[in-house]
PDB file of N, CA and C in Angstrom:
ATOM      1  N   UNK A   1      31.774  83.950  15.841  1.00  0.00           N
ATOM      2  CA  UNK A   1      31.200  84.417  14.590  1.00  0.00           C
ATOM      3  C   UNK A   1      29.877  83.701  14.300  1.00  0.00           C
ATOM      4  N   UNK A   2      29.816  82.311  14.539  1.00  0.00           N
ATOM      5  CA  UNK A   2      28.707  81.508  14.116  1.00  0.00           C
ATOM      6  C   UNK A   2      27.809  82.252  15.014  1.00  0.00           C
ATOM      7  N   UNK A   3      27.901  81.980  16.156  1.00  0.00           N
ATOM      8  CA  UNK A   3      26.890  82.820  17.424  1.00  0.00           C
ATOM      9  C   UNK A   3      26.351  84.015  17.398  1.00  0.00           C
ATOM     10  N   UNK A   4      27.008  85.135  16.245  1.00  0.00           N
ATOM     11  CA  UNK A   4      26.524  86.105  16.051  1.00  0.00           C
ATOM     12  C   UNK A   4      25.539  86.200  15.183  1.00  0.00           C
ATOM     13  N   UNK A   5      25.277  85.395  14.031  1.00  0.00           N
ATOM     14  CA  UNK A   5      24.921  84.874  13.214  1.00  0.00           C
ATOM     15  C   UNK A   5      23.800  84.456  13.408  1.00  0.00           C
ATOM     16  N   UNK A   6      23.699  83.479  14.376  1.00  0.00           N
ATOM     17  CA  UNK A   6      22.741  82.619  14.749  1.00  0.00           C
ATOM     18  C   UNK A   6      22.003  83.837  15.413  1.00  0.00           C
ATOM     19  N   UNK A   7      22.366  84.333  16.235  1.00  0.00           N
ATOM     20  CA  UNK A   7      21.657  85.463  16.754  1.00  0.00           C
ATOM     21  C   UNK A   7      20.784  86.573  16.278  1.00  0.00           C
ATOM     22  N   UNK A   8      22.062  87.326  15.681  1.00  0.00           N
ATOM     23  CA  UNK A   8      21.391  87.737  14.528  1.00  0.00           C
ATOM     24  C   UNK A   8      19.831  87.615  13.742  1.00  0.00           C
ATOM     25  N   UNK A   9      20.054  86.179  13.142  1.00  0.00           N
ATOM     26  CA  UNK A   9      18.811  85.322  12.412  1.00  0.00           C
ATOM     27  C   UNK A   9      18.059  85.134  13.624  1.00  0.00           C
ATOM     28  N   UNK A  10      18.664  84.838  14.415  1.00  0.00           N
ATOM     29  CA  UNK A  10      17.057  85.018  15.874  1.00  0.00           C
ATOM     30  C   UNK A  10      16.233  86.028  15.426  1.00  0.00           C
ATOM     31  N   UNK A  11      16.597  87.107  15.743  1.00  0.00           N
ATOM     32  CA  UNK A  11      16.340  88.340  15.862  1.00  0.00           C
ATOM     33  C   UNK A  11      15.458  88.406  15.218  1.00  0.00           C
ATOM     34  N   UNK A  12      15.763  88.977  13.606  1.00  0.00           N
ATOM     35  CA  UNK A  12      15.207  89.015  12.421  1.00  0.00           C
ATOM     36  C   UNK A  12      14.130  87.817  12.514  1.00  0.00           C
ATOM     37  N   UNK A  13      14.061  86.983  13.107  1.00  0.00           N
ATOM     38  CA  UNK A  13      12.958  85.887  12.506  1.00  0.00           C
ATOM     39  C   UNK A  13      12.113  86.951  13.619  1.00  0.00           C
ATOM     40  N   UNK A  14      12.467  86.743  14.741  1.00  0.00           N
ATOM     41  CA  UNK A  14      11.307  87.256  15.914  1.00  0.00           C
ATOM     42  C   UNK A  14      10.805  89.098  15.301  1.00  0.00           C
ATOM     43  N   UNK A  15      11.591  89.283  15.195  1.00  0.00           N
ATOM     44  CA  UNK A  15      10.855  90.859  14.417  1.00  0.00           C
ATOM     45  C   UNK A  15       9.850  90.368  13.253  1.00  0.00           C
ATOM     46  N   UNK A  16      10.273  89.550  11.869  1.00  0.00           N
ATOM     47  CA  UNK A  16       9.578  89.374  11.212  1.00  0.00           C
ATOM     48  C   UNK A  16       7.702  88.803  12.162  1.00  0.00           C
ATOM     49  N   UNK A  17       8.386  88.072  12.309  1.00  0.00           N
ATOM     50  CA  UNK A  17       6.663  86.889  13.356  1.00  0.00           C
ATOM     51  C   UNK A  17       6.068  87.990  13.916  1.00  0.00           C
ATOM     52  N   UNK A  18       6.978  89.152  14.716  1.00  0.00           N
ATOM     53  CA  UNK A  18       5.798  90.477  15.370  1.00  0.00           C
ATOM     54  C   UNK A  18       5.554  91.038  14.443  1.00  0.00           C
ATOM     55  N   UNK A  19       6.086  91.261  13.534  1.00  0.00           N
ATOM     56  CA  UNK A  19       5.575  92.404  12.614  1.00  0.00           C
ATOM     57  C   UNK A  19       4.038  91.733  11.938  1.00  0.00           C
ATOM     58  N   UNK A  20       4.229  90.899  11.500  1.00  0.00           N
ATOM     59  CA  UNK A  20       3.235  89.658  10.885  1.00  0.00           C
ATOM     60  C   UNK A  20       2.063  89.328  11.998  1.00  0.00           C
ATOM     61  N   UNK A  21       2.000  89.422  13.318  1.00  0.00           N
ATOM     62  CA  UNK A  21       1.127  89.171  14.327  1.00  0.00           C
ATOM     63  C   UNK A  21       0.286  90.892  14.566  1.00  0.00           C
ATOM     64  N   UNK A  22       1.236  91.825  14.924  1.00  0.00           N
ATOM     65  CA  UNK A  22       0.767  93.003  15.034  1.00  0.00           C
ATOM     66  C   UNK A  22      -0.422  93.132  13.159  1.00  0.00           C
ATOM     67  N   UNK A  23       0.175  93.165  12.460  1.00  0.00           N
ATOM     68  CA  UNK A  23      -0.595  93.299  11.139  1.00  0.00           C
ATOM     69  C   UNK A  23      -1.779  92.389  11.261  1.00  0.00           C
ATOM     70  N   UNK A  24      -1.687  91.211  11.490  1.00  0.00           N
ATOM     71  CA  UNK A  24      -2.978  90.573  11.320  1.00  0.00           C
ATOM     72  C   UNK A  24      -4.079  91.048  12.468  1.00  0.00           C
ATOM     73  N   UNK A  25      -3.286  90.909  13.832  1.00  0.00           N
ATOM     74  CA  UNK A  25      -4.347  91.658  14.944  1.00  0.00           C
ATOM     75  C   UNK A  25      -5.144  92.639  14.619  1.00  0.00           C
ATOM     76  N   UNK A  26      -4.111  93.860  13.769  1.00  0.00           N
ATOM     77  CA  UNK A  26      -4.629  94.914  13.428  1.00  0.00           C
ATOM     78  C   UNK A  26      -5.853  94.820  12.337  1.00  0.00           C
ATOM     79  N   UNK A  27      -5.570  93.830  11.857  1.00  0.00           N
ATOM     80  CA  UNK A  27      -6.758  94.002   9.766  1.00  0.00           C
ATOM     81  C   UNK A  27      -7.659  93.293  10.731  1.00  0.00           C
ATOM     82  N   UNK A  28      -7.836  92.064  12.114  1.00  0.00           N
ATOM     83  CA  UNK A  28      -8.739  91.687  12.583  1.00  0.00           C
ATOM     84  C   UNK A  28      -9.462  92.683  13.487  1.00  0.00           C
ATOM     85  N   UNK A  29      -8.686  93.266  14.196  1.00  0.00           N
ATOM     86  CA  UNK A  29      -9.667  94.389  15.357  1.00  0.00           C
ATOM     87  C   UNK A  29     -10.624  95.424  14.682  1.00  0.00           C
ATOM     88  N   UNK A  30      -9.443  96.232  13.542  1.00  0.00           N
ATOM     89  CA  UNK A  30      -9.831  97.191  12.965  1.00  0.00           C
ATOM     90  C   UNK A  30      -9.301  98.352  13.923  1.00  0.00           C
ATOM     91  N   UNK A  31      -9.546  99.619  13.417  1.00  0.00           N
ATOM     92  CA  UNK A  31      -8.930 100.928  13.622  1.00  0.00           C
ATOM     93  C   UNK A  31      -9.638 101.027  15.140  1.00  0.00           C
ATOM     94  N   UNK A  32     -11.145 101.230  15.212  1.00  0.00           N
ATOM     95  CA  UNK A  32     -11.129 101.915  16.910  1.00  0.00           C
ATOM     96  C   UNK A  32     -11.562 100.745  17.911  1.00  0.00           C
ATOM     97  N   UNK A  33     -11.244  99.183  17.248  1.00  0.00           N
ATOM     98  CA  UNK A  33     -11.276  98.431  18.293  1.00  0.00           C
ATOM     99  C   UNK A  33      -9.372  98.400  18.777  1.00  0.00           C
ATOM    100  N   UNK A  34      -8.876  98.570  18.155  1.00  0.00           N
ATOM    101  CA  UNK A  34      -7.328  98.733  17.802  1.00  0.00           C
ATOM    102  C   UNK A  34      -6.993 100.069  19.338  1.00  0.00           C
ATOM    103  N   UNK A  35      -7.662 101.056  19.116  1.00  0.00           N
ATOM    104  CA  UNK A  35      -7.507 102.589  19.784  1.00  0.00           C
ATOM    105  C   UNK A  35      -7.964 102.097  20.793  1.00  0.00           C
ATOM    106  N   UNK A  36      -9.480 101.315  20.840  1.00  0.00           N
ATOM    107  CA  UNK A  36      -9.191 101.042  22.632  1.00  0.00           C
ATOM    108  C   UNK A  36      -8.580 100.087  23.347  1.00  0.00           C
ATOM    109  N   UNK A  37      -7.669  98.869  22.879  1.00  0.00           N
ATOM    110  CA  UNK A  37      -6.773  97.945  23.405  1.00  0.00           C
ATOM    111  C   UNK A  37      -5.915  98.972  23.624  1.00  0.00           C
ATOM    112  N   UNK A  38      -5.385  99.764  22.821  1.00  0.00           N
ATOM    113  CA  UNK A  38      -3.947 100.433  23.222  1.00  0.00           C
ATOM    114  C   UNK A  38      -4.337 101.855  24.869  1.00  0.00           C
ATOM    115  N   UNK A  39      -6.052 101.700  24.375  1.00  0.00           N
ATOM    116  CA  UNK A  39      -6.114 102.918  25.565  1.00  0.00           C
ATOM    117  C   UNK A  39      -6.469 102.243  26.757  1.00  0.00           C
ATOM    118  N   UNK A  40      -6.748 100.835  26.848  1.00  0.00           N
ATOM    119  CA  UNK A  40      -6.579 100.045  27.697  1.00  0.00           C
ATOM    120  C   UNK A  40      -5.352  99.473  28.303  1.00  0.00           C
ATOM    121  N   UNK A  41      -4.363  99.288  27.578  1.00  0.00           N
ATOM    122  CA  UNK A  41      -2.796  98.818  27.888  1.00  0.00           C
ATOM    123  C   UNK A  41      -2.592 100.199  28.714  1.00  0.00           C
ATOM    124  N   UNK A  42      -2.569 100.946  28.088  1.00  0.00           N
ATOM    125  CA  UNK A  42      -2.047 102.658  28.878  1.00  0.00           C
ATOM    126  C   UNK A  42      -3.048 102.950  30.369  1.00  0.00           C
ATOM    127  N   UNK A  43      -4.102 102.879  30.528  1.00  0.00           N
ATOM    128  CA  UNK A  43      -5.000 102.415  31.393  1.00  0.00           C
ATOM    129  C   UNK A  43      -4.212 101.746  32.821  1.00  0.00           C
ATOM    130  N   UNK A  44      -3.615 100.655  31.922  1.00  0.00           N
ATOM    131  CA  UNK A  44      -3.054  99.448  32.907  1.00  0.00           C
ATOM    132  C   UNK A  44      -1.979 100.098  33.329  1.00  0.00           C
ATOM    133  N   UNK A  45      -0.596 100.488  32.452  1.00  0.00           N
ATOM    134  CA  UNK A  45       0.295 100.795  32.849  1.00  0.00           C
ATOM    135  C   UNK A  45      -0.048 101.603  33.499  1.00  0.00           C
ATOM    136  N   UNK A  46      -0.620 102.947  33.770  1.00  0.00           N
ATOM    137  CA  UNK A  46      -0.611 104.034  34.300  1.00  0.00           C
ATOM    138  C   UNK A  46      -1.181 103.039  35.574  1.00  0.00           C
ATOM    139  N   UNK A  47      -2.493 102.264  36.050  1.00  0.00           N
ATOM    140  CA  UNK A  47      -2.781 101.917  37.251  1.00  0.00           C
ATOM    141  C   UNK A  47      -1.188 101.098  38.057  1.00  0.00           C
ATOM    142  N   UNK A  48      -0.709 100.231  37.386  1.00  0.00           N
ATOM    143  CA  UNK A  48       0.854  99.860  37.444  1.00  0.00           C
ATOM    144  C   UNK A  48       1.396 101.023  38.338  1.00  0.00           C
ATOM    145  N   UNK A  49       1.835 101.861  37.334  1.00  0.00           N
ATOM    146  CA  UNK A  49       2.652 102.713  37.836  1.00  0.00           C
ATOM    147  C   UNK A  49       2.411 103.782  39.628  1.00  0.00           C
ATOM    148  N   UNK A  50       0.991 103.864  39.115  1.00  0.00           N
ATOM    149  CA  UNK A  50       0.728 104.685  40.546  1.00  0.00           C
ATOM    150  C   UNK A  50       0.534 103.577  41.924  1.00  0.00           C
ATOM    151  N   UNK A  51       0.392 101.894  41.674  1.00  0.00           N
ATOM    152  CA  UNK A  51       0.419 101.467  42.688  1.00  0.00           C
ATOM    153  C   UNK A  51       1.564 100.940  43.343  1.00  0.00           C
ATOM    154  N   UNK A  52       2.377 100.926  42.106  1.00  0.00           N
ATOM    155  CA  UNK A  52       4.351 100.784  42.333  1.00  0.00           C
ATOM    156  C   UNK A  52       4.662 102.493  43.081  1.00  0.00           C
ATOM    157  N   UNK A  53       4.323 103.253  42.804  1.00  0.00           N
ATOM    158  CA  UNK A  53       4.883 104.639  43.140  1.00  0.00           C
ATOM    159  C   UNK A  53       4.159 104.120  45.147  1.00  0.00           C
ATOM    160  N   UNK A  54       2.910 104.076  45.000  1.00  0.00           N
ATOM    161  CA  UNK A  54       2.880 104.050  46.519  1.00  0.00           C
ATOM    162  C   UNK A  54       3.073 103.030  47.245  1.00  0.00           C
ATOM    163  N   UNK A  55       3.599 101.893  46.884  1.00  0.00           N
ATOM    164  CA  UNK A  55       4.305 100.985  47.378  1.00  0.00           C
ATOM    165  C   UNK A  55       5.523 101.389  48.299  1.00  0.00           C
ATOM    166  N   UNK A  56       6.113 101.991  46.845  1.00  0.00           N
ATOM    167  CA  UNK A  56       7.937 102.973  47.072  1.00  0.00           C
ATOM    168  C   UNK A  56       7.498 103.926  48.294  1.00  0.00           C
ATOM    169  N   UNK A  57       6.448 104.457  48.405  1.00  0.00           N
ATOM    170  CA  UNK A  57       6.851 105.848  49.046  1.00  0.00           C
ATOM    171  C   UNK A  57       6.081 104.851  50.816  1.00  0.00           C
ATOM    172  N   UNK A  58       5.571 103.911  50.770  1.00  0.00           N
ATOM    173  CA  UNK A  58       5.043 102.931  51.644  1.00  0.00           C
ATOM    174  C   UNK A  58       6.182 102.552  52.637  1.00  0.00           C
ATOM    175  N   UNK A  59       7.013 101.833  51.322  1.00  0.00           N
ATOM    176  CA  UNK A  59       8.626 101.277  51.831  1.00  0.00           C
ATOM    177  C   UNK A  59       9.479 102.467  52.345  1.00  0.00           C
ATOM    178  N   UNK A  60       9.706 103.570  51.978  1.00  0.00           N
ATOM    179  CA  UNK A  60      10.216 104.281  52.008  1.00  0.00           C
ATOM    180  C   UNK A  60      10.310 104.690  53.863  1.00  0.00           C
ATOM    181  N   UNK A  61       8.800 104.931  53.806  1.00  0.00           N
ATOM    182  CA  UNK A  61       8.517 105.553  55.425  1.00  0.00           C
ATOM    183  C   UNK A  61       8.737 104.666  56.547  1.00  0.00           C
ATOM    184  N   UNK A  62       8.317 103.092  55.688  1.00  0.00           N
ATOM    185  CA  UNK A  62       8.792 102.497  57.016  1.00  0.00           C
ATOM    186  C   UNK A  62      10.352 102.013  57.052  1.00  0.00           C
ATOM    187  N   UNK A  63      11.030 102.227  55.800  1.00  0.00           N
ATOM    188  CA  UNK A  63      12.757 102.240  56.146  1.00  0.00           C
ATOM    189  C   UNK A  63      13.465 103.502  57.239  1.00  0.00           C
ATOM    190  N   UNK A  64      12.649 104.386  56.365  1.00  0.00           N
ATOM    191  CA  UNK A  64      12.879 106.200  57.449  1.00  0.00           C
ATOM    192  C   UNK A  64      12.751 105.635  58.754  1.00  0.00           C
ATOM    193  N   UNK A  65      11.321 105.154  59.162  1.00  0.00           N
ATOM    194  CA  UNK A  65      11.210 105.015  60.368  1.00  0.00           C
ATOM    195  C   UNK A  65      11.907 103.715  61.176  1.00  0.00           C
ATOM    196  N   UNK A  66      12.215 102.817  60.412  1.00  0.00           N
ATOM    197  CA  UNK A  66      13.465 101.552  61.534  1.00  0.00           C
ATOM    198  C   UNK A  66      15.156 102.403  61.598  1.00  0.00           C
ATOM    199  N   UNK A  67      14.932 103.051  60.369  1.00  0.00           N
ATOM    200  CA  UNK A  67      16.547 103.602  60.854  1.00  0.00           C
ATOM    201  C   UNK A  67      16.544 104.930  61.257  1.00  0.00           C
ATOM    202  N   UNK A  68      15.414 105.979  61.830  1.00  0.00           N
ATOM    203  CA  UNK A  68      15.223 106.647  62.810  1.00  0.00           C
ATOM    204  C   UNK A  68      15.775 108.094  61.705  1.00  0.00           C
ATOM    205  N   UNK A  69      15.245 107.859  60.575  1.00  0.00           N
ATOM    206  CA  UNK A  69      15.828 109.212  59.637  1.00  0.00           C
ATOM    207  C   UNK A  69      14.647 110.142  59.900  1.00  0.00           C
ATOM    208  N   UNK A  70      15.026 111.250  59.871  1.00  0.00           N
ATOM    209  CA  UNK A  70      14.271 112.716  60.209  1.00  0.00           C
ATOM    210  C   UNK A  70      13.097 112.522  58.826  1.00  0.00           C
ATOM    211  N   UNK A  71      11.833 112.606  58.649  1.00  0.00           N
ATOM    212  CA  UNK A  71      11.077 112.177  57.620  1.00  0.00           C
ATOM    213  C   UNK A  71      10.362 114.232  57.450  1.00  0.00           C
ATOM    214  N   UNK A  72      10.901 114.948  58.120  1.00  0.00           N
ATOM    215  CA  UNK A  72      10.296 116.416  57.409  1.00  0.00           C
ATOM    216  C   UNK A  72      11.158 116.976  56.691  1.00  0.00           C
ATOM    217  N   UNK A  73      12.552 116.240  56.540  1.00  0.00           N
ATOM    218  CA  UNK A  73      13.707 117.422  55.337  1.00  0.00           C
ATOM    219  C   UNK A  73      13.175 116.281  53.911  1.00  0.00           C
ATOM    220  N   UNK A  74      12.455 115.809  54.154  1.00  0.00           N
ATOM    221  CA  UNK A  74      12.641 115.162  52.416  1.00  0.00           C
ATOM    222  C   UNK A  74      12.192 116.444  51.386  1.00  0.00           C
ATOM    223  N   UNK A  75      12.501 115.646  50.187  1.00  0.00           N
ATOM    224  CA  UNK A  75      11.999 116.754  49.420  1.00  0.00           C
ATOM    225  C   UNK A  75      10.951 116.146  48.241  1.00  0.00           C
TER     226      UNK A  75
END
């Protein structure tokens, strides 16, 4: 019970502190310095994502090819 508690109040403190950090970032950047950090984060993730995707499909061909799997039925 105490542990839930304690937890709990974790929580809530760490939400409060982001909520309070996001707000001040925000009244400091302002509105379209604000629009391009976030179109920069998205930027990133998306470069992220497409160099994880060809990593996977990297790994992929050379697993196909040590264990001798047919690589033209994929889909």
């Amino acid at each position: 019970m105490i542990k839930r508690v304690f937890w709990l109040a974790a929580g809530a403190a760490i939400g409060v502190i982001a909520v309070r950090k996001v707000s001040a970032m925000k009244s400091a950047v302002g509105p379209e310095g604000l629009n391009r950090a976030v179109a920069q984060l998205t930027d990133s993730v998306a470069d992220f994502a497409d160099v994880f995707r060809q990593g996977m499909l990297e790994r992929e061909t050379d697993l196909r090819a040590a264990l001798g799997v047919d690589t033209e039925h994929r889909s």
